[in-house]
Protein backbone atom coordinates (compact mmCIF):
# COMPACT_ATOMS: atom_id res chain seq x y z
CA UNK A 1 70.94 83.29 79.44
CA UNK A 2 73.69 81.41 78.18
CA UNK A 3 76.48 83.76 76.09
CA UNK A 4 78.38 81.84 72.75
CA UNK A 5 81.58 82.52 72.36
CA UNK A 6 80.78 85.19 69.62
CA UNK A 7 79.31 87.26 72.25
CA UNK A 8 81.53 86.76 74.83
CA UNK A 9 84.03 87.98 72.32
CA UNK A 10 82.20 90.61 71.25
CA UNK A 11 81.60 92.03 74.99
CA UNK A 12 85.29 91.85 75.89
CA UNK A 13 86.14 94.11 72.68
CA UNK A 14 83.51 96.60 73.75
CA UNK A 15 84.87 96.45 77.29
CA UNK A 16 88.79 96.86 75.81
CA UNK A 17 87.95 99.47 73.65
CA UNK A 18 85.73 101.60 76.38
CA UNK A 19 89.20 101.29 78.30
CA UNK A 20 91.34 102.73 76.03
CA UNK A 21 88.78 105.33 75.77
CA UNK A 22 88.83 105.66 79.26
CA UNK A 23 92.37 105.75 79.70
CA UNK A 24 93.35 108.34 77.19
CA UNK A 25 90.15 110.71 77.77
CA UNK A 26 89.64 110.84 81.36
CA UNK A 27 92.71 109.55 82.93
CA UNK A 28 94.02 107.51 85.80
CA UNK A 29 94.34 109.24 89.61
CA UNK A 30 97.92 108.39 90.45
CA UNK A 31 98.68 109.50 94.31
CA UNK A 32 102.46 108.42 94.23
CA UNK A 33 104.72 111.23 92.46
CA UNK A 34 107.37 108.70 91.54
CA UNK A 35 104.86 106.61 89.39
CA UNK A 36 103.86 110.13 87.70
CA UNK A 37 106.87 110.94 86.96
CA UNK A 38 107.41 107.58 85.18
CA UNK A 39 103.79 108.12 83.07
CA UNK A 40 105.21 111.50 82.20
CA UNK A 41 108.69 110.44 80.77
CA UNK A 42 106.52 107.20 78.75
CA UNK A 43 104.14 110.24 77.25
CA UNK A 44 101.24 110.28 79.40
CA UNK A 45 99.58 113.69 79.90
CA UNK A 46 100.20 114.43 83.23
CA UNK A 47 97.94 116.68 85.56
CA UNK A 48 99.95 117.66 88.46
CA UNK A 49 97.32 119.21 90.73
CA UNK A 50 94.58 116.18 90.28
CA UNK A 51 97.53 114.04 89.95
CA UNK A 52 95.85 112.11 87.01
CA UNK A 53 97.62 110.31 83.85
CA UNK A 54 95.79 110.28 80.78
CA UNK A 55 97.46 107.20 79.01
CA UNK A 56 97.54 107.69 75.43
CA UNK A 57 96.26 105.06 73.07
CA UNK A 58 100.07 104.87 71.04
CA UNK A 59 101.51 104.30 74.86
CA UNK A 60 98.70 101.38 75.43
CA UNK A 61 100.02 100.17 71.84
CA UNK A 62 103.79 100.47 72.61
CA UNK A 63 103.06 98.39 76.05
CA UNK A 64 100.79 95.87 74.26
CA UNK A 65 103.52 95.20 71.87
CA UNK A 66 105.51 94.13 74.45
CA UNK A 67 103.39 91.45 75.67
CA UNK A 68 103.65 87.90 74.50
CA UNK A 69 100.14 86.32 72.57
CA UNK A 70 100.75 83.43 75.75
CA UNK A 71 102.20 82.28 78.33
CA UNK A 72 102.77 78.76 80.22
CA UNK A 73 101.65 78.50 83.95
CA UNK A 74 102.90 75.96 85.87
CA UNK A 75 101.17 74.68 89.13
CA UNK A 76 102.84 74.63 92.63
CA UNK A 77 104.01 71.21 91.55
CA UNK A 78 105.30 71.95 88.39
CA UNK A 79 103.83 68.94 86.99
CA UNK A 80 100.72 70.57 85.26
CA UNK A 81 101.03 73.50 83.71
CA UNK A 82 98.38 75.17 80.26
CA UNK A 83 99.21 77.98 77.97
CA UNK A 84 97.00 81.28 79.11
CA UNK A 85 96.32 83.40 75.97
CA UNK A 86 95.36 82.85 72.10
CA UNK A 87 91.98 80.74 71.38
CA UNK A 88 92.26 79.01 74.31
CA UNK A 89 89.61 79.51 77.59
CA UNK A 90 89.89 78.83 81.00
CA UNK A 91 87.34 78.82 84.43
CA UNK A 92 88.52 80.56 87.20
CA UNK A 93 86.70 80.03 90.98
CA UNK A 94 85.56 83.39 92.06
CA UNK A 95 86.40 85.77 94.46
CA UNK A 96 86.45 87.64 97.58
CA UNK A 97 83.11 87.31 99.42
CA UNK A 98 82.76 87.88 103.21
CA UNK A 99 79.58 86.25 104.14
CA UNK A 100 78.59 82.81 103.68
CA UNK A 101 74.58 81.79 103.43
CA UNK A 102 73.87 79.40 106.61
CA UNK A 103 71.09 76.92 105.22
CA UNK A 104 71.16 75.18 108.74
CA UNK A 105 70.33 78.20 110.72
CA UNK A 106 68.76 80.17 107.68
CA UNK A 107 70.55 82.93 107.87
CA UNK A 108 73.93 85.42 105.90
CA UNK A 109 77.21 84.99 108.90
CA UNK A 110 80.83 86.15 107.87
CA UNK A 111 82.96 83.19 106.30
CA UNK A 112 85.36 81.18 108.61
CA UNK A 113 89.16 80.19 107.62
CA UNK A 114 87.42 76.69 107.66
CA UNK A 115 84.62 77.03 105.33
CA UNK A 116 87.11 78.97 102.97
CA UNK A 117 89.08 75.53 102.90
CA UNK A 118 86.48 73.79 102.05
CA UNK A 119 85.61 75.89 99.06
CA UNK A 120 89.41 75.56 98.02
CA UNK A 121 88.55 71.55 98.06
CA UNK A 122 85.59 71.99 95.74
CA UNK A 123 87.56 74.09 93.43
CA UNK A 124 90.63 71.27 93.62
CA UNK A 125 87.93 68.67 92.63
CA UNK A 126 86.72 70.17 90.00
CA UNK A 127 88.25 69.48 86.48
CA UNK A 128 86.88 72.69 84.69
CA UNK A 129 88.15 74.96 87.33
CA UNK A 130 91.68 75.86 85.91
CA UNK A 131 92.52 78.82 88.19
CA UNK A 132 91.60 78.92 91.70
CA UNK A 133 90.98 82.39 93.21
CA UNK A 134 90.26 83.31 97.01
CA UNK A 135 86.51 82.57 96.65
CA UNK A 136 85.85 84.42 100.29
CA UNK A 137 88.04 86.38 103.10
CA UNK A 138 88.22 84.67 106.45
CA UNK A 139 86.37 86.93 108.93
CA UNK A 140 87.04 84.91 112.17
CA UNK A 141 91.17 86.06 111.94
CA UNK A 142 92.71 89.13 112.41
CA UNK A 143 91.28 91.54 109.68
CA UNK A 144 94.88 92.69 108.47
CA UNK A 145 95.65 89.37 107.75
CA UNK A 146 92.84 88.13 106.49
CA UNK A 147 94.58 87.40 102.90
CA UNK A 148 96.89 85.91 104.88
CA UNK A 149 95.07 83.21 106.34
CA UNK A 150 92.99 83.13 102.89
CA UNK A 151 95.97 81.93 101.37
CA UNK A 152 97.33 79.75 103.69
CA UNK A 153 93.95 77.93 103.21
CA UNK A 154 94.15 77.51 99.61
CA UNK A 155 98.01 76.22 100.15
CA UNK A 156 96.89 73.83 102.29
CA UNK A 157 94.02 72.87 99.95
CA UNK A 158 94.37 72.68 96.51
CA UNK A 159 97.87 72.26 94.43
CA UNK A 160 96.49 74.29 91.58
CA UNK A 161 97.34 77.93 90.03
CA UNK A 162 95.98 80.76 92.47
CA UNK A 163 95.99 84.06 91.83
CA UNK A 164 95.05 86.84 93.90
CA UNK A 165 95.02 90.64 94.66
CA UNK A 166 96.71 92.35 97.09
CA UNK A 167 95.75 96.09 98.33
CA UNK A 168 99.31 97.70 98.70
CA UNK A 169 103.30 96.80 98.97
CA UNK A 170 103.32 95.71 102.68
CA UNK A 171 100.77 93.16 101.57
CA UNK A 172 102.24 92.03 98.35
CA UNK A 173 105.89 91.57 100.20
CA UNK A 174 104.63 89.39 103.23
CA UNK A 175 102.12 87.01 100.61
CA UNK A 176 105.24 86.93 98.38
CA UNK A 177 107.26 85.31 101.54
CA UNK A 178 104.50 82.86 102.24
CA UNK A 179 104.98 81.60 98.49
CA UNK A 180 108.47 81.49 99.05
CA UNK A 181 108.03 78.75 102.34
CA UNK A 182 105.80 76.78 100.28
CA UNK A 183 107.87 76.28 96.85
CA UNK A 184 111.07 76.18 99.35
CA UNK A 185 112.82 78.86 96.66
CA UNK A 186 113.93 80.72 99.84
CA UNK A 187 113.39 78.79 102.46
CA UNK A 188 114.29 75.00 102.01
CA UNK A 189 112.41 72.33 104.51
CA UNK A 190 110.01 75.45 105.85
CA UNK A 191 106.44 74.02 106.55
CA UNK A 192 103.56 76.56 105.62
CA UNK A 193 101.58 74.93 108.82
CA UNK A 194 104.17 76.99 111.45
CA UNK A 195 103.64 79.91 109.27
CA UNK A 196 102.49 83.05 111.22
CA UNK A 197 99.86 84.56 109.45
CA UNK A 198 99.67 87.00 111.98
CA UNK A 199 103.00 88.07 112.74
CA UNK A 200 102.73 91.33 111.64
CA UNK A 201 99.57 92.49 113.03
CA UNK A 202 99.05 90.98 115.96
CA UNK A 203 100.19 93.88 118.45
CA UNK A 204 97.43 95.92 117.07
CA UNK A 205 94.80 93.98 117.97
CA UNK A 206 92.77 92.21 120.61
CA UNK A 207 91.78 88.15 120.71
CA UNK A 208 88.19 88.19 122.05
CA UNK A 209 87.27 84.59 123.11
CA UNK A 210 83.91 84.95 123.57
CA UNK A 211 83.58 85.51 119.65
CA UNK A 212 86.68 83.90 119.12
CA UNK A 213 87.80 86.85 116.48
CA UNK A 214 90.40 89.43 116.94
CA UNK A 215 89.01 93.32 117.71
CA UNK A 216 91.39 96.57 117.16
């Protein structure tokens, strides 16, 4: 079934306003005590023993007012760049599998560093792909790093905007670095190819050559 942009629009409000709902009525579980704290002092009704914010819907205003309507990405390059927000819609490759169909052998097998590459090409080819995401996680690399290596194949790849989602600081600090090396902000004449993707996990686990994947 193919959506018009009426209902496309219409299912996003229903989804924002469900959200709000959400937000203010139920809450958000919020483990760190810091960030609590912070909710609290903004005027978030706090629950300190299920350590859950309820955001209330004049916070979600005061923090939407903040935003801008758009904003201008720029590719790695800085020689392309679109404005993300107002009337204006974009594609975005999508995101995150770990298996990979095998129409040769007829059979599902986890998704190699290589064939993730090779998505990121298809992606880079195509014109109505505006956004690149990590389309699947490497499973032949340490598992740690696998968002690592994920990105180090799109770098490689494709020139476009990525974007991407870490799972916690550690994570976000070490992909941050790698995007440092490659724009040369931090790191002038640093190559992303003698990048060690697995730098910091590699004492915890095991290189199996037989499979030719790392084991804890």
């Amino acid at each position: 079934m193919r959506l018009s942009r009426t209902d496309v629009l219409s299912e996003i409000r229903m989804i924002y306003a469900a959200s709000r709902e959400i937000l203010e009525e139920t809450g958000v579980k919020i483990y760190n005590k810091d960030a609590l704290e912070i909710f609290r002092k903004n005027g978030a009704v706090i629950n300190t023993e299920k350590m859950i914010a309820r955001i209330l819907q004049k916070m979600i205003g005061r923090a939407l007012g903040t935003l801008p309507v758009s904003f201008r990405l720029l590719n790695r390059d800085k020689d392309s760049s679109f404005d993300l927000g107002g009337e204006s819609s974009y594609c975005a490759s999508r995101h995150n599998a770990i298996y990979i169909f095998d129409e040769a052998q007829m059979e599902r097998r986890p998704v190699t560093k290589e064939e993730v590459g090779k998505f990121v090409l298809i992606a880079d080819d195509l014109p109505k792909i505006h956004l690149t995401d990590i389309q699947a996680m490497p499973q032949d690399v340490l598992p740690k790093a696998s968002i690592h290596h994920a990105l180090d194949a799109f770098f490689n790849n494709t020139s476009k905007n990525i974007f991407f989602s870490p799972e916690n600081i550690d994570e976000t600090r070490s992909l941050l670095q790698m995007i440092r090396v490659v724009s040369e902000e931090e790191l002038p004449g640093s190559d992303i190819n003698n990048y060690d993707c697995d730098k910091k996990y590699k004492k915890h686990f095991k290189y199996n050559k037989r499979t030719s994947s790392y084991k804890p």
